[in-house]
Protein backbone atom coordinates (compact mmCIF):
# COMPACT_ATOMS: atom_id res chain seq x y z
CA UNK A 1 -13.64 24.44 7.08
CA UNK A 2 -9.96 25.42 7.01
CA UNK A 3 -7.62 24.38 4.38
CA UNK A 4 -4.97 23.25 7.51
CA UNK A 5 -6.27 21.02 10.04
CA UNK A 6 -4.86 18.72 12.88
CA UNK A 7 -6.99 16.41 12.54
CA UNK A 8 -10.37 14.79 11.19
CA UNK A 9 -13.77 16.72 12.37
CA UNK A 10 -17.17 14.76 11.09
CA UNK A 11 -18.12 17.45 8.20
CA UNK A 12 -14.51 16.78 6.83
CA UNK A 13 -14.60 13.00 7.40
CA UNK A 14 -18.06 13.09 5.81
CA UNK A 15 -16.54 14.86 3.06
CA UNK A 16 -13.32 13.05 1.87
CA UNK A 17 -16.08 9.91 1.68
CA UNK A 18 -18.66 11.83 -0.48
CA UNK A 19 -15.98 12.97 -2.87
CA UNK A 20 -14.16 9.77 -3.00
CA UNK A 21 -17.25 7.53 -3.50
CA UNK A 22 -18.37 9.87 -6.88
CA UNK A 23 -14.62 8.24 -8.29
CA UNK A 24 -15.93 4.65 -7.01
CA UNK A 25 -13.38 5.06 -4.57
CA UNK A 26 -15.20 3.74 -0.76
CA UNK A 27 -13.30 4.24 1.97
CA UNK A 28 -13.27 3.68 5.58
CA UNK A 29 -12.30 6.23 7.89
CA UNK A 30 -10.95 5.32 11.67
CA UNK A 31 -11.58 8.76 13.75
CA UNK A 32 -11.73 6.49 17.32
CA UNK A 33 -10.94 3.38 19.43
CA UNK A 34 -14.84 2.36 18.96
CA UNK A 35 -14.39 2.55 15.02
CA UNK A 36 -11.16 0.29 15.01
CA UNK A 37 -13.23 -1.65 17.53
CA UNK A 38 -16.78 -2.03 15.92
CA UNK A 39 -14.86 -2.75 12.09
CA UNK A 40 -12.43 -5.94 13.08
CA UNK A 41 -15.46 -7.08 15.22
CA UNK A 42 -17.82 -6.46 12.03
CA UNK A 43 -15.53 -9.16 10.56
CA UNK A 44 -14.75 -6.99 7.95
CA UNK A 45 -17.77 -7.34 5.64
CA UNK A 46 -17.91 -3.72 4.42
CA UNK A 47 -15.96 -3.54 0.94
CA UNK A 48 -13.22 -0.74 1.35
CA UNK A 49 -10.69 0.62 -0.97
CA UNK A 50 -8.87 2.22 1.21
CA UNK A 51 -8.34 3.00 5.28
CA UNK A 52 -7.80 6.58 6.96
CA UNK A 53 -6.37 6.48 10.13
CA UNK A 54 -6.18 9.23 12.26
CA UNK A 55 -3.65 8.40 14.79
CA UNK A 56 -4.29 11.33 16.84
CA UNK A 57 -7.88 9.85 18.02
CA UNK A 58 -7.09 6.26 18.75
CA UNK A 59 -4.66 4.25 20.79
CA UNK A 60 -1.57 2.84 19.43
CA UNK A 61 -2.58 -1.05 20.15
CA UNK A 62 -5.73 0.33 17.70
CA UNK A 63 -3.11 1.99 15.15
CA UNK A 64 -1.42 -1.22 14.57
CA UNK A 65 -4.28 -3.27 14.50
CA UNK A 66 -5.89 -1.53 11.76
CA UNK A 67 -2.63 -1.58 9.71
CA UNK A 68 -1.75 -5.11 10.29
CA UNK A 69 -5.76 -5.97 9.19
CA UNK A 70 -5.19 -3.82 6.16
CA UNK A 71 -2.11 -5.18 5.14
CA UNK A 72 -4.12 -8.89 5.74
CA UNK A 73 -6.27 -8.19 2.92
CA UNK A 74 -4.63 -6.56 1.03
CA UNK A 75 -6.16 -2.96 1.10
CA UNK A 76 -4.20 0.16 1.02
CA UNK A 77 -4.16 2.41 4.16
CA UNK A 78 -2.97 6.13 5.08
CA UNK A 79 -2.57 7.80 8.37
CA UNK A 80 -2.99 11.08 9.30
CA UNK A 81 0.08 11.29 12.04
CA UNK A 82 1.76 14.73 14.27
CA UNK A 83 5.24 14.68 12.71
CA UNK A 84 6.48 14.06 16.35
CA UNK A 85 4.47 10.68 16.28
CA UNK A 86 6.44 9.37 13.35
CA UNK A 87 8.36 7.02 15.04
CA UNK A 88 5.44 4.95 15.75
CA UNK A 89 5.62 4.03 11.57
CA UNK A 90 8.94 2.98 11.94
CA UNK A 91 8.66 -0.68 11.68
CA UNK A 92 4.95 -0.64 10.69
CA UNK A 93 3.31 -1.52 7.10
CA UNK A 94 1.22 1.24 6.68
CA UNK A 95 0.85 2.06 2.79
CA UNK A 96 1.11 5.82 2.75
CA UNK A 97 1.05 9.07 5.03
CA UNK A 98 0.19 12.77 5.78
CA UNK A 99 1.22 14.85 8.27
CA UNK A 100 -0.45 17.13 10.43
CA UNK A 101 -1.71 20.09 9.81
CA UNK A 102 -3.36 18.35 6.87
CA UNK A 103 -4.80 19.94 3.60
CA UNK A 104 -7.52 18.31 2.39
CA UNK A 105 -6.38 18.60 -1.18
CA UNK A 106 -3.46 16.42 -0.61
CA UNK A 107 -5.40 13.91 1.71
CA UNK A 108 -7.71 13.24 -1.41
CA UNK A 109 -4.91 13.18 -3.82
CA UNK A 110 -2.98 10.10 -1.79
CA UNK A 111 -6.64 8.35 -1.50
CA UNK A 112 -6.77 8.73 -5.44
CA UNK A 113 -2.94 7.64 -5.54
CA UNK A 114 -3.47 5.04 -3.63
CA UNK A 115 -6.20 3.42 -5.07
CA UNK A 116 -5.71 4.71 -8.69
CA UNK A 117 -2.21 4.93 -9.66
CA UNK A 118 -1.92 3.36 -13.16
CA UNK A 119 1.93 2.95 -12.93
CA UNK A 120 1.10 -0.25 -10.69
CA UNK A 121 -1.78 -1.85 -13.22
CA UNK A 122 -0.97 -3.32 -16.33
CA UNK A 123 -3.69 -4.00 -18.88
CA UNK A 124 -5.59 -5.97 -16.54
CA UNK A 125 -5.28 -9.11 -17.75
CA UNK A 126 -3.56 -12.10 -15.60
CA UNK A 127 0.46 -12.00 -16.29
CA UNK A 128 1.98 -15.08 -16.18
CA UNK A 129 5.75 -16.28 -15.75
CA UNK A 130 6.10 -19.89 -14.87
CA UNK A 131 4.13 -20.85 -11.94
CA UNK A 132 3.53 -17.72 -11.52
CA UNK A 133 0.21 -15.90 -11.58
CA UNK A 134 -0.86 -12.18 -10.82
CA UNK A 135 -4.24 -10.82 -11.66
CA UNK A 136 -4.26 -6.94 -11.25
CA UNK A 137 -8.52 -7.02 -11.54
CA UNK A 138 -8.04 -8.68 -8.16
CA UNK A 139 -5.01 -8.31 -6.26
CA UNK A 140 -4.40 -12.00 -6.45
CA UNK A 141 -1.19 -13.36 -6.83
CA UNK A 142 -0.70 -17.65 -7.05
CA UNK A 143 2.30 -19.87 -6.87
CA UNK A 144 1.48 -23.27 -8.50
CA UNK A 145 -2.14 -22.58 -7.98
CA UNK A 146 -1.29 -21.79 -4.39
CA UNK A 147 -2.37 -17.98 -3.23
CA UNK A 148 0.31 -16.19 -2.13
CA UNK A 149 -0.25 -13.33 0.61
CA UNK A 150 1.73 -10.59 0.34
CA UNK A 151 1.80 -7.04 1.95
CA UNK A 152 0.59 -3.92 0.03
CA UNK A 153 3.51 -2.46 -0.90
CA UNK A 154 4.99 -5.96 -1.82
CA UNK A 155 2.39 -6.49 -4.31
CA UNK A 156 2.84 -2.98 -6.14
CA UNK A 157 6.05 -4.06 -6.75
CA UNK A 158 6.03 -6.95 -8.09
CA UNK A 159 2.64 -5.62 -10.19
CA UNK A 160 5.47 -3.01 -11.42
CA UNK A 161 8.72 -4.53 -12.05
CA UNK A 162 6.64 -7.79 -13.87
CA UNK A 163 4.85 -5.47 -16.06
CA UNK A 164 7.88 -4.71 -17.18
CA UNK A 165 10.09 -7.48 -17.69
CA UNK A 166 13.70 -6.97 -18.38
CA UNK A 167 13.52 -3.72 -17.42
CA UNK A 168 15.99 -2.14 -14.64
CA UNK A 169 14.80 0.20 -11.81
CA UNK A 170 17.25 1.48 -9.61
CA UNK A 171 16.22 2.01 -6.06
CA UNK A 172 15.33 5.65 -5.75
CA UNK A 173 13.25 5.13 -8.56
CA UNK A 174 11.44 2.38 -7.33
CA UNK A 175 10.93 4.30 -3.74
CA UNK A 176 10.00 6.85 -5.88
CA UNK A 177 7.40 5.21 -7.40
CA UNK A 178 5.76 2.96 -4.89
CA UNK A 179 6.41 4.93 -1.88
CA UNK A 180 6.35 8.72 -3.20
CA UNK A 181 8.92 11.52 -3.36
CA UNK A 182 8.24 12.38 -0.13
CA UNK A 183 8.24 9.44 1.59
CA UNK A 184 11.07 9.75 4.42
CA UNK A 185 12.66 6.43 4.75
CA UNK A 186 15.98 5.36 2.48
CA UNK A 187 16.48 3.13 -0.57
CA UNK A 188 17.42 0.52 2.06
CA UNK A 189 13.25 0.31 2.12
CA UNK A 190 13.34 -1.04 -1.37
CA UNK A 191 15.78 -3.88 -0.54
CA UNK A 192 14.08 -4.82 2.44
CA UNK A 193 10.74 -5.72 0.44
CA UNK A 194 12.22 -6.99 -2.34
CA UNK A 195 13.82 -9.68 0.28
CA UNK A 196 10.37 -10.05 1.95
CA UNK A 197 8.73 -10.48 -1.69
CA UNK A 198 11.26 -13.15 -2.91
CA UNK A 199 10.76 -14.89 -0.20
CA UNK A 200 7.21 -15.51 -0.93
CA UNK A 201 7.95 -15.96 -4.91
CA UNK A 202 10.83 -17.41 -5.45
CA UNK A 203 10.00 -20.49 -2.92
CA UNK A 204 12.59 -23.54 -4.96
CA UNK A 205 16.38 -22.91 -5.11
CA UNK A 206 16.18 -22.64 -8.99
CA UNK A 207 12.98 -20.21 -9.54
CA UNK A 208 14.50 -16.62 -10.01
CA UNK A 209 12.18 -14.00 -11.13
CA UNK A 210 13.12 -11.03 -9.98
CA UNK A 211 17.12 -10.26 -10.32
CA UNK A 212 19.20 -7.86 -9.04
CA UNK A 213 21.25 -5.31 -10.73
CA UNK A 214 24.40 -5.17 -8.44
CA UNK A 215 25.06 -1.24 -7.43
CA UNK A 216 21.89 -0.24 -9.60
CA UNK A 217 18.95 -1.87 -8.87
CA UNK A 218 16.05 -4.99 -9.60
CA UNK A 219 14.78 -6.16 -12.95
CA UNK A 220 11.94 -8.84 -13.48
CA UNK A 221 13.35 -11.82 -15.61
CA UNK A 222 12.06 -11.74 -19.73
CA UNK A 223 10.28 -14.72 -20.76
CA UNK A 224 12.28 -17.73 -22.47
C-alpha cells in the first residue's frame, strides 16, 4: 500500500476500521452507491462513531444523503473529496475533510479528532444553565425537558463555549478549533452556526446564553 492514494481500495478500507476499532472507535465506511443504499435502508441499526465517505465512488444524490443522515443523528462524518470536487461541500454539513491523494496517517488522525478531541468534552457530567441541559456522555442536548436537534458542528460549539462560561473566543479561534487550521472556509462560518445554534437555544425573547463580543467574538453567559 502507498502512503498517497486517490481513493479507498478494500485492504485500506479494511484497515482504517481494524485500527480504529482497537481505540473503540467503529466506523462506517461508504466506498459505493450500494453501501449508502444498503445502510439508510438498514435503518441505521449499526452503532457508528463516525462516517467515511469517499465521494469519488458514489453519486452526489448518495453524498448528500449520507451527510444529511449523519448530521440527523448526530454522528460525525469525513469525506475523502478531489480538490476539484470541493464545491460540492459548499453548502453541505459535512463535519470534516481530506483531500485526495490521501495519506493514511492523516485520514486516521481526523477519525481520532473527530471522535476524540477533548477540547469539545467537559468532565462528562450534564452542564446545566437554566432550562438548559447538555450531556456530553450522550450528545444530548434539552430545552425545558424538550430534546433539541442540532447539527454536529453546532453541538461542538456549544459543548465548547458552555464549558467555558464567561470566556471569549474570537472567531478564528473558534474555526480553529471546531473546524481545524486547515479548514478552507472564513470566520463568516462561525457566525453562521452560531445564528443556526441560537436559534434552537435561545427559543423566548429574554433567554440569552450565548453573547456576542462585538468585533471579537462569542462568550457563553456565567451563572447568576
Amino acid at each position: 500500500m502507498t502512503s498517497l492514494q486517490y481513493s479507498l481500495d478494500d485492504s485500506t478500507a479494511n484497515k482504517v476500521t481494524a485500527i480504529l476499532s482497537q481505540e473503540n472507535i467503529n466506523s462506517l465506511i461508504i466506498q459505493t452507491n450500494d453501501d449508502a443504499t444498503q445502510y439508510l435502508a438498514d435503518n441505521n441499526s449499526t452503532e457508528v462513531d463516525v462516517i467515511i465517505i469517499d465521494s469519488s465512488s458514489i453519486s452526489y444524490d448518495s453524498f448528500q444523503k449520507m451527510i444529511v443522515d449523519s448530521n440527523n443523528r448526530e454522528i460525525p462524518s469525513l469525506a475523502i473529496i478531489s480538490p476539484e470536487s470541493l464545491l460540492m461541500l459548499k453548502d453541505s454539513e459535512i463535519s470534516d475533510f481530506i483531500t485526495t491523494p490521501i495519506k493514511f496517517s492523516e485520514l486516521i488522525t481526523r477519525c481520532q479528532r473527530l471522535t476524540k478531541n477533548e477540547s469539545f468534552k467537559s468532565d462528562e457530567k450534564t452542564i446545566k444553565f437554566g432550562d438548559l441541559f447538555i450531556n456530553p456522555s450522550n450528545y444530548e442536548v434539552k430545552i425545558k425537558g424538550n430534546r433539541v436537534n442540532l447539527r454536529f458542528k453546532e453541538y461542538e460549539l456549544l459543548l465548547l463555549l458552555s464549558s467555558n462560561p464567561g470566556r471569549v473566543f474570537d472567531r478564528a479561534s473558534l474555526l480553529n478549533q471546531i473546524w481545524g487550521y486547515d479548514y478552507f472556509g472564513g470566520t463568516r462560518t462561525v457566525d453562521v452556526h452560531i445564528r443556526r445554534l441560537r436559534s434552537k437555544i435561545e427559543i423566548l425573547p429574554e433567554t440569552e446564553y450565548i453573547e456576542t463580543i462585538w468585533n471579537v467574538g462569542y462568550r457563553f453567559v456565567e451563572k447568576k
